[in-house]
Protein backbone atom coordinates (compact mmCIF):
# COMPACT_ATOMS: atom_id res chain seq x y z
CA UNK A 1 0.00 0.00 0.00
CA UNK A 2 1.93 3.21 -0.75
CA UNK A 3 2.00 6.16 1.21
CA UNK A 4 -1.39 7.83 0.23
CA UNK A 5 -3.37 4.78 0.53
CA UNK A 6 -2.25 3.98 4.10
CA UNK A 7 -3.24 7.52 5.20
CA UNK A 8 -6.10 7.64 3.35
CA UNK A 9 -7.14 4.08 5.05
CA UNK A 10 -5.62 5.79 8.30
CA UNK A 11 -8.35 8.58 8.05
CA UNK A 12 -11.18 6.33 7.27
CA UNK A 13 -9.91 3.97 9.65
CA UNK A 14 -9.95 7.26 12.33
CA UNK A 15 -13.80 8.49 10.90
CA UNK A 16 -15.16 4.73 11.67
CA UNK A 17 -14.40 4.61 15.01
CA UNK A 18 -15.62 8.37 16.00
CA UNK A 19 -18.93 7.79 13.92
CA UNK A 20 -19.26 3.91 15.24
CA UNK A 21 -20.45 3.23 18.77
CA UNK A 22 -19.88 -0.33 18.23
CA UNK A 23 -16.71 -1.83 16.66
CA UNK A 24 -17.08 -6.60 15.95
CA UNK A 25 -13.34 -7.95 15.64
CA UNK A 26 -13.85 -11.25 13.59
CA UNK A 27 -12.35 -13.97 11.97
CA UNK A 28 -11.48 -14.46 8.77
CA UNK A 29 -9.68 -18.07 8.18
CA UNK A 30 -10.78 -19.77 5.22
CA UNK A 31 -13.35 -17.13 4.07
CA UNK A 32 -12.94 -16.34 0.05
CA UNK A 33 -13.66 -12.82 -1.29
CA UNK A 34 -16.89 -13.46 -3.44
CA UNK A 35 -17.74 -14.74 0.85
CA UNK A 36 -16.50 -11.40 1.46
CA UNK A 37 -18.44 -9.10 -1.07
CA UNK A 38 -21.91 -11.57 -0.21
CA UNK A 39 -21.49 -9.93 3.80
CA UNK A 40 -20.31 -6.66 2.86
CA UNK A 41 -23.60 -6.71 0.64
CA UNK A 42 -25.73 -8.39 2.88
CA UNK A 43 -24.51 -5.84 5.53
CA UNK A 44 -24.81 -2.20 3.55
CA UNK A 45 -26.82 0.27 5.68
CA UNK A 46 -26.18 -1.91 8.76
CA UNK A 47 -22.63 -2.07 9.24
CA UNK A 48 -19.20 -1.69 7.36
CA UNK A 49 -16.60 -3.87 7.12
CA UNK A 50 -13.11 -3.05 7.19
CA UNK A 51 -10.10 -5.26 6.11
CA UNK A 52 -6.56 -4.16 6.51
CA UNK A 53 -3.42 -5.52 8.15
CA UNK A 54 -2.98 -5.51 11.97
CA UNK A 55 0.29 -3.14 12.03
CA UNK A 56 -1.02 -1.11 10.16
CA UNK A 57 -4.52 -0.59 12.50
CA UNK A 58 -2.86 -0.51 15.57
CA UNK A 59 -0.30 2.27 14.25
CA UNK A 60 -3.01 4.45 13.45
CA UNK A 61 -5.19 3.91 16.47
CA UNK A 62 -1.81 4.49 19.02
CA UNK A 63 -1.03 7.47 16.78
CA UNK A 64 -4.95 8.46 17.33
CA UNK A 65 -5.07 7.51 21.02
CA UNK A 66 -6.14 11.54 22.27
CA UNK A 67 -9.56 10.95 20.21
CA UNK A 68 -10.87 7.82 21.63
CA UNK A 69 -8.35 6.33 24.60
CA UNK A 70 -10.91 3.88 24.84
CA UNK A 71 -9.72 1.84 22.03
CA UNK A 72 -7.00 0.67 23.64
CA UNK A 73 -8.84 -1.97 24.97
CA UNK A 74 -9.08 -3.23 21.75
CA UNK A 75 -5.35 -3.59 20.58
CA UNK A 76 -4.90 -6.98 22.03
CA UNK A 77 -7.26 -8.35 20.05
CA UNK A 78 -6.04 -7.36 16.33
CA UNK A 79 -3.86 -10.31 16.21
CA UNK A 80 -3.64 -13.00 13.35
CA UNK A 81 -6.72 -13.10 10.55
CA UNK A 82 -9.04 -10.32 12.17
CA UNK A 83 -11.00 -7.80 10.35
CA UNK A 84 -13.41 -5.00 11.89
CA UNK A 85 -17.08 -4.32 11.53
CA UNK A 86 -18.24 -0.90 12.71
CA UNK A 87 -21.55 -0.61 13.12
CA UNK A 88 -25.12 1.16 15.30
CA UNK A 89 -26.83 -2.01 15.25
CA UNK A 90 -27.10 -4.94 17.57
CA UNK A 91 -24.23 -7.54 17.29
CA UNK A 92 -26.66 -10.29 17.37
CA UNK A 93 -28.43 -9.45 14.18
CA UNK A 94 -25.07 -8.57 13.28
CA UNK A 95 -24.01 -11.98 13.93
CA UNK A 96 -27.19 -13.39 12.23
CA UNK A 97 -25.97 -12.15 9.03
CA UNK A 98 -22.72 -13.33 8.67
CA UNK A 99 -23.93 -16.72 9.34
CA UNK A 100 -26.62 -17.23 6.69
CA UNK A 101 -23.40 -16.42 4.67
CA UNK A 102 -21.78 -19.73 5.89
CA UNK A 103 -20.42 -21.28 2.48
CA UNK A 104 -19.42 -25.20 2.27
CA UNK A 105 -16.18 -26.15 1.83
CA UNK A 106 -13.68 -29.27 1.10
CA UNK A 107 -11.72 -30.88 3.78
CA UNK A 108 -8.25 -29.51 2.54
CA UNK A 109 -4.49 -31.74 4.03
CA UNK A 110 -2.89 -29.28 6.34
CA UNK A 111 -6.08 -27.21 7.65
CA UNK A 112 -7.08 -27.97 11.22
CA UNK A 113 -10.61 -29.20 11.14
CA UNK A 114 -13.40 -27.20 13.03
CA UNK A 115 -15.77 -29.99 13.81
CA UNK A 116 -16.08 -33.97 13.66
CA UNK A 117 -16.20 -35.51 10.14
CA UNK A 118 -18.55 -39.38 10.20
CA UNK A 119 -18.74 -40.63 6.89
CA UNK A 120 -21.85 -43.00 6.84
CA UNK A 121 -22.35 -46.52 5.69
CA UNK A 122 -22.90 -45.92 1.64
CA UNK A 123 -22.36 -47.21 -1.82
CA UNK A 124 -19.58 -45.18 -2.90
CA UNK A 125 -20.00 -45.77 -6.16
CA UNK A 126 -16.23 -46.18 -6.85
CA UNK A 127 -14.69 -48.82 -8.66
CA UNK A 128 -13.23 -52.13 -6.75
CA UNK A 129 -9.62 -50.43 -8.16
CA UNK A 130 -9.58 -47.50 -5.56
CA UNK A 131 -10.28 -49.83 -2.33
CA UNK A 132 -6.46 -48.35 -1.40
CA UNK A 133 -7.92 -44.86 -0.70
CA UNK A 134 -10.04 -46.68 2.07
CA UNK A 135 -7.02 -49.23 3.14
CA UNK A 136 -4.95 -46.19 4.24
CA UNK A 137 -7.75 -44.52 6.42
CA UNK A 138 -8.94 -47.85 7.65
CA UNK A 139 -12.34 -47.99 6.66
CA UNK A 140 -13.83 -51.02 6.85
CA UNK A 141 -15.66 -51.83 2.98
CA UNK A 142 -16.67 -54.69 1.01
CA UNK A 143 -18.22 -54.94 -3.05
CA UNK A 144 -21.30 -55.14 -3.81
CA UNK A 145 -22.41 -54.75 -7.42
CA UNK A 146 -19.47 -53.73 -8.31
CA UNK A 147 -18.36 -50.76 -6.55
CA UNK A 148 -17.04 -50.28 -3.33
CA UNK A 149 -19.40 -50.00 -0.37
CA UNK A 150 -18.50 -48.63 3.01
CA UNK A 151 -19.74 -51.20 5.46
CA UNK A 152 -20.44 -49.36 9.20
CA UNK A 153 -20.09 -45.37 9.95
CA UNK A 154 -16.77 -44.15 10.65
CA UNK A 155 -15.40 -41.08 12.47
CA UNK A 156 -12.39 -39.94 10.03
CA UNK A 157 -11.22 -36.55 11.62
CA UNK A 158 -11.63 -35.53 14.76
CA UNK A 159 -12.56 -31.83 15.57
CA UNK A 160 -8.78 -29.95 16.26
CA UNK A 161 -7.42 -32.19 14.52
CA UNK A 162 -4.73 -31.77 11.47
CA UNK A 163 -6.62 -32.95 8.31
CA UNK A 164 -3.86 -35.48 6.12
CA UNK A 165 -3.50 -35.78 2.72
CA UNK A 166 -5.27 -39.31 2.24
CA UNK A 167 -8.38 -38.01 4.24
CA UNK A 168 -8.81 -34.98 2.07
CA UNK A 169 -8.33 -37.28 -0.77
CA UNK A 170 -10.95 -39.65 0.22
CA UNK A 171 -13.87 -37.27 1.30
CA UNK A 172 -12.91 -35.13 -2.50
CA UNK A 173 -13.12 -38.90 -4.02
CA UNK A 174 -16.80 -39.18 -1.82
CA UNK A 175 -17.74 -35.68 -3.18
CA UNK A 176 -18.11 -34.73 0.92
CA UNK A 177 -17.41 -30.79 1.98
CA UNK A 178 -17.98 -31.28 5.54
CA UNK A 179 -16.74 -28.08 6.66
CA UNK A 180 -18.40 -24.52 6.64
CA UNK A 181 -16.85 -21.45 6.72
CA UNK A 182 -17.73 -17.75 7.50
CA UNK A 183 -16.69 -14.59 9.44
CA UNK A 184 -16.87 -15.58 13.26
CA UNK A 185 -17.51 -12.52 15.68
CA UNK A 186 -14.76 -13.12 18.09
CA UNK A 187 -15.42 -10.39 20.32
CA UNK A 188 -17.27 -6.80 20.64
CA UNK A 189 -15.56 -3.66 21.82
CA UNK A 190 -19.14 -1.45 23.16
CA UNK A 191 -18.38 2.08 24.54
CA UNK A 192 -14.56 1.37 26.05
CA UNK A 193 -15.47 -2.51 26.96
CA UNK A 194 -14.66 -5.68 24.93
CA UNK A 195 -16.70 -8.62 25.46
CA UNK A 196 -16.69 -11.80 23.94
CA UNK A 197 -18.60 -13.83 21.65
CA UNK A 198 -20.23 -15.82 24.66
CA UNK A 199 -22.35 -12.41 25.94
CA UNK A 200 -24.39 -12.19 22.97
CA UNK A 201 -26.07 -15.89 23.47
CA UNK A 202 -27.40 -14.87 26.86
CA UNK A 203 -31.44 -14.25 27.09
CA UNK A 204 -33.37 -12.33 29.22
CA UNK A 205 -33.87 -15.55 30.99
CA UNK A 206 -30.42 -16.10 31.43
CA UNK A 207 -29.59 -12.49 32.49
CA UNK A 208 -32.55 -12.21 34.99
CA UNK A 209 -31.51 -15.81 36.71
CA UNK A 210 -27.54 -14.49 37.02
CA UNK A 211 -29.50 -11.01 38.59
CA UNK A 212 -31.25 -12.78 41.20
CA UNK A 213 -28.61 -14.68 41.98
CA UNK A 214 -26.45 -11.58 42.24
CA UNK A 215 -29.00 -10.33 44.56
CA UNK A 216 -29.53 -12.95 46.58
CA UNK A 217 -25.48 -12.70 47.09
CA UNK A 218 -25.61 -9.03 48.26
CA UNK A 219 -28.63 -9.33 50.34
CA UNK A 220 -26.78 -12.19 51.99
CA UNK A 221 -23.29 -10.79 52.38
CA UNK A 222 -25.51 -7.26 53.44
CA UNK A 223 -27.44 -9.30 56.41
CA UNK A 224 -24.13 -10.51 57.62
CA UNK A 225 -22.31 -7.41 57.96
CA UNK A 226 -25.19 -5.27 59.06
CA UNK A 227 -25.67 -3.25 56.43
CA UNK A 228 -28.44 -1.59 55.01
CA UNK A 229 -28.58 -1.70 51.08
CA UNK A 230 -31.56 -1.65 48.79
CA UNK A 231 -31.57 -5.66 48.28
CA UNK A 232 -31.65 -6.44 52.63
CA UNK A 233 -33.78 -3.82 53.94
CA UNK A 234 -36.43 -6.12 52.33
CA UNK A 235 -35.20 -8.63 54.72
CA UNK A 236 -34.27 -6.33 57.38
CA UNK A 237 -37.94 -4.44 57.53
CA UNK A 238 -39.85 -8.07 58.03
CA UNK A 239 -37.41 -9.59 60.32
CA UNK A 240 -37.77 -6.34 62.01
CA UNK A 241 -41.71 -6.43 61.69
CA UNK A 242 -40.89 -10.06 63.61
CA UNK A 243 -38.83 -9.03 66.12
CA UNK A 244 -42.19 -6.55 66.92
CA UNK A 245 -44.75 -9.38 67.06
CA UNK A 246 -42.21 -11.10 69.65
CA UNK A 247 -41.92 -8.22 71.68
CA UNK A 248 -46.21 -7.79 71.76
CA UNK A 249 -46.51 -11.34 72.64
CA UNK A 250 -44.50 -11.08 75.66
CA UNK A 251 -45.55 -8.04 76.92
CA UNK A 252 -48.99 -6.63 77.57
CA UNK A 253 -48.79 -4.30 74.47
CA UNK A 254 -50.71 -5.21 72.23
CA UNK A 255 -49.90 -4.11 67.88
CA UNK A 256 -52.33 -5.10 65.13
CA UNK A 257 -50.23 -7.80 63.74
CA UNK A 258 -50.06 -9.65 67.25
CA UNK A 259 -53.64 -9.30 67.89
CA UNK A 260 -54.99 -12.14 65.87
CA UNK A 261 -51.99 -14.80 67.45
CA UNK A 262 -53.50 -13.39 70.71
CA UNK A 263 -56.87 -14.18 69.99
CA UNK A 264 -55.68 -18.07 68.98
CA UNK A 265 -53.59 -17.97 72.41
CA UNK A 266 -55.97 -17.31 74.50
CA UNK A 267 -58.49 -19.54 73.08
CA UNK A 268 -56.76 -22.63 71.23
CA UNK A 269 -60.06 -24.14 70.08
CA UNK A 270 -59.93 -21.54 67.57
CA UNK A 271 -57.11 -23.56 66.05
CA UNK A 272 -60.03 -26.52 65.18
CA UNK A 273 -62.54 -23.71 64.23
CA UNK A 274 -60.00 -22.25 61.65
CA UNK A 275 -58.95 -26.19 60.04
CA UNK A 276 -62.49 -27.38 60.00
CA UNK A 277 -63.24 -25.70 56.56
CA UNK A 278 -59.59 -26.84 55.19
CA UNK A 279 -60.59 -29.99 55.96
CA UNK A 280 -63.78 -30.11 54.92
CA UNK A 281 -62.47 -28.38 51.46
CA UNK A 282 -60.01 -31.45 50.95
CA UNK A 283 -62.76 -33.69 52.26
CA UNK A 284 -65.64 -33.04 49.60
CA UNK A 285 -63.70 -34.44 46.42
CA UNK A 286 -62.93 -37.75 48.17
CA UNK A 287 -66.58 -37.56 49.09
CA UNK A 288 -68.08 -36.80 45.72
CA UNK A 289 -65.69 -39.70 44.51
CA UNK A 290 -67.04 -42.04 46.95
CA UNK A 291 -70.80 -40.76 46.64
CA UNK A 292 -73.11 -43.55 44.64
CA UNK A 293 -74.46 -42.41 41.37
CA UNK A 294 -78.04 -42.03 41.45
CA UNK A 295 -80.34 -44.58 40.11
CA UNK A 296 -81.77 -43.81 36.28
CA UNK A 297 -85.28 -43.43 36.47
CA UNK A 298 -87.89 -45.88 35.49
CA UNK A 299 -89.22 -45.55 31.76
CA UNK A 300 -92.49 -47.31 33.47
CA UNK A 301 -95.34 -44.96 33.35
CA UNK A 302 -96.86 -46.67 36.44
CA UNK A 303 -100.05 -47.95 34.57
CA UNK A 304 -100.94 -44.31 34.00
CA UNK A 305 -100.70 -43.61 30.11
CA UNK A 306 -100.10 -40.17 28.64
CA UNK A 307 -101.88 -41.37 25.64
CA UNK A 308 -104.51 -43.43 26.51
C-alpha cells in the first residue's frame, strides 16, 4: 500500500471509530472474497466492514489515542486473521448475518478441522480399483455390485485435529465438503469494553436468573455485615416487623399484627374452628368420589298412560 493509501485508510480507519459506537473484531480463516463481497452486501446500511493488516490498525489507532483512549482496549485483540465491523446495530443481528453467509467447503491436508467428520455406511459408487484410498484410512468396505461399499459409519477426523493428505483425498473422491466457513464474531468492543462472543447468546432468561442470583449474594453478604442496602432492607424491615410481634406477645402491648396470634392464644379451640373448613375443602372431592351415582329413572309410566 503506498503512502497515500495507508493515510487515506488511516483517516477512514480514524472516521469509523468516531462515527461507530460499536466496533465486531472477527475472523477471517478460510473465508474467500466473493464470501467477502456476499457480507459486505448483505450488511450495507447496517454495518461496514473493514479489512486491513494488523500493524497497520494498531499504528493508526496508538497514533490516534487523544480521540478515543478507549480503544486501547481493543489492541490486544487485532492479532492474526481479524478484520473490523463498525456498526449502530445490535451484534446479534449482526451476527445473524454473517452466518446465513456460511459457504461449504472441502476438507483440505494441512487445515485444522473445526468440527467432527462421520462418513456414513454408503455405496460409494467407486470402482473395486480404488479400495487403497479406504485401506490407508482404515475404513472397513466390502463390493457389492461392483463398486465399493463402506460397510459401518466411521469417524475420520476428529474436531482440532490436522486434516492429512489421504483423508482430504478420500472425502474429495466421496464428493463430501464437511466443513463450513464464515466470518466468526470473536469479540465486541461497546463504549470502552470488549466482550466476547459468549455475551451475545445470553437471554433475558439467562440475564434475569444471574440477577437474582447476584442479589440474593448481596442481600446475603448485606445481612451478615449489618448493612443496610436496597436488596436487605427487604429482609431487614420483616425480620424487624418479627422481632415486633415477639416483643407484643411477651408483653402486655398489644400491635395489630399480634392481635390475631392473641386471639388463637388465648383460646386454642380456635385452632379446630379455623382447620375445620380446610378440611372439609379437601374432604368433599374424596366424598363426591365415593358418593353412589343415582339410580336412572324408570321408563315405566306406572299404569298411568299419557296417551290413553
Amino acid at each position: 500500500m503506498v503512502a497515500g493509501g495507508k493515510q487515506a485508510f488511516g483517516e477512514r480507519l480514524v472516521n469509523l471509530f468516531l462515527t461507530h459506537p460499536k466496533v465486531i473484531v472477527v475472523g477471517a480463516d478460510h473465508v474467500t472474497s466473493n464470501q467477502f463481497h456476499g457480507v459486505r452486501t448483505a450488511l450495507r446500511g447496517k454495518a461496514i466492514v473493514c479489512m486491513g493488516k494488523n500493524t497497520m490498525m494498531r499504528r493508526v489507532l496508538r497514533k490516534n489515542m487523544e480521540k478515543f483512549p478507549q480503544v486501547e482496549a481493543i489492541l490486544p485483540y487485532l492479532e492474526g486473521n481479524v478484520g473490523l465491523i463498525f456498526t449502530k446495530e445490535d451484534p446479534v443481528d449482526i451476527r445473524t448475518i454473517m452466518t446465513e453467509k456460511r459457504v461449504e467447503a472441502p476438507a483440505r491436508a494441512g487445515s485444522i478441522a473445526p468440527v467432527d467428520v462421520f462418513i456414513p455406511p454408503m455405496n460409494t459408487g467407486l470402482e473395486p480399483t480404488q479400495t487403497s484410498f479406504f485401506q490407508a484410512v482404515g475404513i472397513p468396505t466390502k463390493i457389492a455390485r461392483g463398486a465399493i461399499e463402506i460397510i459401518s459409519e466411521v469417524h475420520l477426523v476428529k474436531k482440532g485435529d490436522k486434516v492429512t493428505a489421504s483423508q482430504a483425498a478420500l472425502l474429495q473422491k466421496l464428493k463430501i465438503m464437511p466443513f463450513a466457513y464464515a466470518l466468526e464474531l470473536l469479540s465486541v468492543f461497546d463504549a470502552g469494553v470488549v466482550y466476547g462472543a459468549e455475551v451475545l447468546d445470553l437471554d433475558d432468561d439467562v440475564l434475569g436468573q444471574h440477577f437474582q442470583e447476584a442479589a440474593n449474594a448481596i442481600a446475603g453478604l448485606s445481612l451478615a455485615i449489618h448493612h443496610p442496602t436496597v436488596a436487605s432492607v427487604p429482609h431487614l424491615l420483616i425480620s424487624g416487623y418479627l422481632n415486633l410481634i415477639h416483643i407484643s406477645l411477651a408483653t402486655d402491648y398489644t400491635i395489630d399484627g399480634a392481635k390475631e396470634i392473641r386471639e388463637y392464644l388465648a383460646d386454642p379451640s380456635k385452632f379446630a374452628v379455623a382447620a375445620a373448613p380446610a378440611a372439609a375443602t379437601s374432604a368433599a372431592p374424596a366424598a363426591a368420589a365415593a358418593a353412589p351415582e343415582p339410580e336412572e329413572e324408570s321408563d315405566d309410566d306406572m299404569g298411568l298412560g299419557l296417551f290413553d
